[in-house]
N, C-alpha and C. Protein backbone atom coordinates (compact mmCIF):
# COMPACT_ATOMS: atom_id res chain seq x y z
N UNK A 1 -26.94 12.50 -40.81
CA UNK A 1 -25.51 12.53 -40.78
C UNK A 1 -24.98 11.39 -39.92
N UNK A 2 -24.11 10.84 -40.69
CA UNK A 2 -23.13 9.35 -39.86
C UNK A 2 -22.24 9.88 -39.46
N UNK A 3 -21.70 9.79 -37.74
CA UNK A 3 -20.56 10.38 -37.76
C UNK A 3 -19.66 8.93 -36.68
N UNK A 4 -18.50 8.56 -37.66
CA UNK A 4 -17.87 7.28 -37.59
C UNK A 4 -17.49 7.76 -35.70
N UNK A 5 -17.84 6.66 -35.07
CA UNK A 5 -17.28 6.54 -33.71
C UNK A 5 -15.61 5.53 -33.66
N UNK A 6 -15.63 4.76 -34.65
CA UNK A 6 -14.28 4.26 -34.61
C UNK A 6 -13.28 4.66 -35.42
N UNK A 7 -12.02 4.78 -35.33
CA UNK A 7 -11.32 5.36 -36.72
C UNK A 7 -10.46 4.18 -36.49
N UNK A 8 -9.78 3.31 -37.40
CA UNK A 8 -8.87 2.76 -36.93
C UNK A 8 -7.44 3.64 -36.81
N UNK A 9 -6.67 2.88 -36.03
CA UNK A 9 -5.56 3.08 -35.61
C UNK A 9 -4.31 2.86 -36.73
N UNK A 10 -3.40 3.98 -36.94
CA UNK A 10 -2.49 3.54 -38.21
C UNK A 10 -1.15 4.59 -37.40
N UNK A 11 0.10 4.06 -37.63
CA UNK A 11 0.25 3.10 -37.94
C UNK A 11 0.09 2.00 -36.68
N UNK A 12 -0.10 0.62 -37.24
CA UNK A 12 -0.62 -0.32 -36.53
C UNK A 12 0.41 -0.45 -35.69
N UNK A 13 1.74 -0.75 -35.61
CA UNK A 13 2.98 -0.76 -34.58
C UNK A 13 3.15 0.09 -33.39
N UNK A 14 2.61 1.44 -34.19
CA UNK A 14 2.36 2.26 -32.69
C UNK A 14 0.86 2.05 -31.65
N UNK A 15 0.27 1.86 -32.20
CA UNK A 15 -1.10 1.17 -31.10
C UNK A 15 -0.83 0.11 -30.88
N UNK A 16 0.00 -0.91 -31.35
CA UNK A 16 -0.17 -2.23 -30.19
C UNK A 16 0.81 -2.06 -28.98
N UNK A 17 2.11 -1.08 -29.36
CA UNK A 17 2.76 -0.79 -28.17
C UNK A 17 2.17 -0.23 -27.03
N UNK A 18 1.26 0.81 -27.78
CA UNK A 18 0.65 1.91 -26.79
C UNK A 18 -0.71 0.81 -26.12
N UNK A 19 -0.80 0.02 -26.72
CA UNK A 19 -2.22 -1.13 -26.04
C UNK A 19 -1.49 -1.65 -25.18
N UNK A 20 0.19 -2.55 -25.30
CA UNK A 20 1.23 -3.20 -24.59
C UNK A 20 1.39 -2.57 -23.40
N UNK A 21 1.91 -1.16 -23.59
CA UNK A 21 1.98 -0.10 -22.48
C UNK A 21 1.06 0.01 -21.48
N UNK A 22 -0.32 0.21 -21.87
CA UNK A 22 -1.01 0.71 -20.86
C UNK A 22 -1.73 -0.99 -20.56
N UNK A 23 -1.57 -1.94 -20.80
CA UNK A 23 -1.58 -3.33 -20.13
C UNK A 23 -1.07 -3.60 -18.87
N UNK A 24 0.71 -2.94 -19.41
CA UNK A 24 1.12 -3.27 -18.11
C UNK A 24 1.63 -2.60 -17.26
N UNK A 25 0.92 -1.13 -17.54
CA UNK A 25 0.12 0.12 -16.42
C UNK A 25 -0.64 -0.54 -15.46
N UNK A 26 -1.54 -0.98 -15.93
CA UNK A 26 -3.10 -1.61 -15.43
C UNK A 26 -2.32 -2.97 -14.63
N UNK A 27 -1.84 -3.27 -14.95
CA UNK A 27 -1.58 -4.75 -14.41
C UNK A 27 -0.84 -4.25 -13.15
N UNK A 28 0.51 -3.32 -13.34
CA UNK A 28 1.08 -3.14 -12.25
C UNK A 28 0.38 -2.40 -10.83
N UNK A 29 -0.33 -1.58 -11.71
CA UNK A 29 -1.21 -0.96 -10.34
C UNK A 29 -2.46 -1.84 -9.96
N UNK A 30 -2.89 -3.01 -9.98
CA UNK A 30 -3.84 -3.22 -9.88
C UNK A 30 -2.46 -4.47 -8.28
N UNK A 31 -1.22 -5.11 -9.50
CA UNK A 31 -0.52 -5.83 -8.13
C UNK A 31 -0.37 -4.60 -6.95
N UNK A 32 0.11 -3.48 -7.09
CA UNK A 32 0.33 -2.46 -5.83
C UNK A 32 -1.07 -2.37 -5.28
N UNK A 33 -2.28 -2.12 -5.78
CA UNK A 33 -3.24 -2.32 -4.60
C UNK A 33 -3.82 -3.08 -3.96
N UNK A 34 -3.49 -4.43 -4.52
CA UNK A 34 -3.50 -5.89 -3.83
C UNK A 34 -2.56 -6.28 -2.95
N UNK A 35 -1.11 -5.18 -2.73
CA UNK A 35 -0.02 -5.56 -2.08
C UNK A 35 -0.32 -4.48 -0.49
N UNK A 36 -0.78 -3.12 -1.23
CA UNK A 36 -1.46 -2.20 0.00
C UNK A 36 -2.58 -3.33 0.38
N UNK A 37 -3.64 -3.38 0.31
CA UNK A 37 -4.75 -4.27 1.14
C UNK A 37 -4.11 -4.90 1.96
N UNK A 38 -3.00 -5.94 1.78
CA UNK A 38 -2.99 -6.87 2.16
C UNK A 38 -1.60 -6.73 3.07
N UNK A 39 -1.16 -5.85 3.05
CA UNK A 39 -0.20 -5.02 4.05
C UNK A 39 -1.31 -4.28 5.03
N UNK A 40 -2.18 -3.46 4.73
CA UNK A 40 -3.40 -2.95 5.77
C UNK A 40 -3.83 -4.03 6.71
N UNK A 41 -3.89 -5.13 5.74
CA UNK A 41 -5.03 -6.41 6.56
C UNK A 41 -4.18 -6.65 7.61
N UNK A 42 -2.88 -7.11 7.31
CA UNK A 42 -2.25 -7.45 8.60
C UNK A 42 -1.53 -6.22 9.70
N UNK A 43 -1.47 -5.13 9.25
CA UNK A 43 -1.42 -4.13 10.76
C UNK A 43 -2.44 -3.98 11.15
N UNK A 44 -3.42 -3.94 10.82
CA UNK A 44 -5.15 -4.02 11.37
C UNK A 44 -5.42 -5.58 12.12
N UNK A 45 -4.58 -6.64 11.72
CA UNK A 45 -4.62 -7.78 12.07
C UNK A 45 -3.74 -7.27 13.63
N UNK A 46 -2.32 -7.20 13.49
CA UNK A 46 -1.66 -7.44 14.41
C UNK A 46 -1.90 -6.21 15.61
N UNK A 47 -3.21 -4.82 15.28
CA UNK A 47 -3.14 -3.92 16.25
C UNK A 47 -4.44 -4.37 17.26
N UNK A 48 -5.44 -5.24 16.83
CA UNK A 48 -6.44 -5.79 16.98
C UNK A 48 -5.84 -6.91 17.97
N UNK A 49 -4.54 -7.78 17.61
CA UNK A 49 -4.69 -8.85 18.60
C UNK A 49 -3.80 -8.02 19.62
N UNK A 50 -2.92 -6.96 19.59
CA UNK A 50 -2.28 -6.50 20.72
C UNK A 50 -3.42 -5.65 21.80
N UNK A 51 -4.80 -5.09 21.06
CA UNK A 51 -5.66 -4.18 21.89
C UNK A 51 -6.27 -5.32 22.37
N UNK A 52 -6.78 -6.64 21.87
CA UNK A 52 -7.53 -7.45 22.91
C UNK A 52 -6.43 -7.93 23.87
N UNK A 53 -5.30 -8.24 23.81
CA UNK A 53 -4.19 -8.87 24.80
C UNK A 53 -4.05 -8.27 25.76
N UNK A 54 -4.32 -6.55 25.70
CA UNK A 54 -4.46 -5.52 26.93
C UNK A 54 -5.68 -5.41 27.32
N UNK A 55 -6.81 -5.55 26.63
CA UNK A 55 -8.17 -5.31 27.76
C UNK A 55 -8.22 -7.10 28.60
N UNK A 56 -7.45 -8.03 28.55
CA UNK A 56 -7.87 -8.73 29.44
C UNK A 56 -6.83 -8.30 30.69
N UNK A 57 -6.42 -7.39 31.03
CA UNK A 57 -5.36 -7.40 31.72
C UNK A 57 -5.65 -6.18 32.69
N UNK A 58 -5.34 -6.51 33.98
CA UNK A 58 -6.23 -5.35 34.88
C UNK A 58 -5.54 -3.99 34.74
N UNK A 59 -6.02 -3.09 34.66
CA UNK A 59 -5.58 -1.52 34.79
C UNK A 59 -4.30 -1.06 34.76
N UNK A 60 -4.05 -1.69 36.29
CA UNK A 60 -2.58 -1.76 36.33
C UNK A 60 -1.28 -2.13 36.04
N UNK A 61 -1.38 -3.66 35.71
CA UNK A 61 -0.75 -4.77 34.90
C UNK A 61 -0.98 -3.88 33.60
N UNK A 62 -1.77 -3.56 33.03
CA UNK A 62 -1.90 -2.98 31.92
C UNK A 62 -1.12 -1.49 31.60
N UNK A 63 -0.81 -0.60 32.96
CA UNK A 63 -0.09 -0.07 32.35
C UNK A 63 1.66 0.00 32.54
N UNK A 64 1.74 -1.21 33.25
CA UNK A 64 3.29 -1.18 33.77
C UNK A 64 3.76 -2.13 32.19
N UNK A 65 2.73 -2.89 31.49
CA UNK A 65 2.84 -3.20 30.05
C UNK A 65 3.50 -2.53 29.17
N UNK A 66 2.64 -0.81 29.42
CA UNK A 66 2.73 -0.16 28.05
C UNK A 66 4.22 0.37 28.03
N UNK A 67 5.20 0.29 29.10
CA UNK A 67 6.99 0.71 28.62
C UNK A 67 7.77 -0.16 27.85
N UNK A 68 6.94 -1.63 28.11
CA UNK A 68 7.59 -2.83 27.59
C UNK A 68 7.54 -3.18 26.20
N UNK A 69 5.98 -2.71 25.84
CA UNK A 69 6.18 -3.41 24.36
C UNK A 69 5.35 -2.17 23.76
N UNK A 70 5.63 -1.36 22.78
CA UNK A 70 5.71 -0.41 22.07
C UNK A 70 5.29 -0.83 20.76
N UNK A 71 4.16 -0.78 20.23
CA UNK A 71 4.42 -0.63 18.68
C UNK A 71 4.93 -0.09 17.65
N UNK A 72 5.20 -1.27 16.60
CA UNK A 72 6.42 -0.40 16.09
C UNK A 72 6.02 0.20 15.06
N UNK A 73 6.27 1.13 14.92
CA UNK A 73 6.11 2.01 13.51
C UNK A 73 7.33 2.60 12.64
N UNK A 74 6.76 2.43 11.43
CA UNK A 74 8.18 2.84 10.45
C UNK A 74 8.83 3.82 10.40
N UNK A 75 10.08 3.79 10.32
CA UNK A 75 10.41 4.89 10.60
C UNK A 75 11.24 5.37 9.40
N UNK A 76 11.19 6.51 9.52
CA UNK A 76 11.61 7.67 8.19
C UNK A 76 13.63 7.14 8.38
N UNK A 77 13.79 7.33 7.15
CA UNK A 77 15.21 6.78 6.81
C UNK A 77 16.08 8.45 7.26
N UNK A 78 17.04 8.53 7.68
CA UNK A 78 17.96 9.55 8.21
C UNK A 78 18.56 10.19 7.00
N UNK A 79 18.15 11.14 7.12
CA UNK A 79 18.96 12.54 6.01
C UNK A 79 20.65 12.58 6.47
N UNK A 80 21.71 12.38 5.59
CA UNK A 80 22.65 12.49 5.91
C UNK A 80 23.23 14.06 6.26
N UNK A 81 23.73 13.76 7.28
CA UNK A 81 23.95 15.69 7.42
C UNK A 81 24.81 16.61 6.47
N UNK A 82 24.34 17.64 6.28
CA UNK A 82 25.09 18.62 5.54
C UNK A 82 26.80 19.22 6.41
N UNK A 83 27.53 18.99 5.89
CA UNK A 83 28.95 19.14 6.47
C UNK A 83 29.17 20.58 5.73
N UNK A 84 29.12 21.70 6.46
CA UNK A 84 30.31 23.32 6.72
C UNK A 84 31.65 23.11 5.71
């Protein structure tokens, strides 16, 4: 027994859209995880040169530092309040 592994595709207009479609599925998520990496690389970049900038720095100097410069982290956008 032959049992066909390909069938073609009919009508032909709807599979090249649906091939079109999931092209530029693939394409877009492949730019968003090249845009995450490379957003990672540099807070991993910039937390790396702020932790060596504090171990050369004695104990103390080091912690009259830590009020001054704060890393920044993102912050959640403000819920407008519910008004009574």
């Amino acid at each position: 027994m032959n049992a066909d592994m390909y069938l073609p595709c009919q009508p032909y207009w709807l599979c090249r859209s649906l091939m079109l479609t999931f092209y530029v599925v693939v394409a877009s998520v492949v730019i968003w995880i090249i845009i995450l990496v490379i957003r990672e690389y540099i807070r991993i970049k910039n937390r790396t040169k702020y932790v060596q900038e504090r171990r050369r720095l004695h104990y103390k100097e080091r912690h009259r530092l830590k009020s001054e410069r704060v890393i920044q982290r993102s912050k959640r956008p403000k819920r407008p309040r519910k008004r009574r």
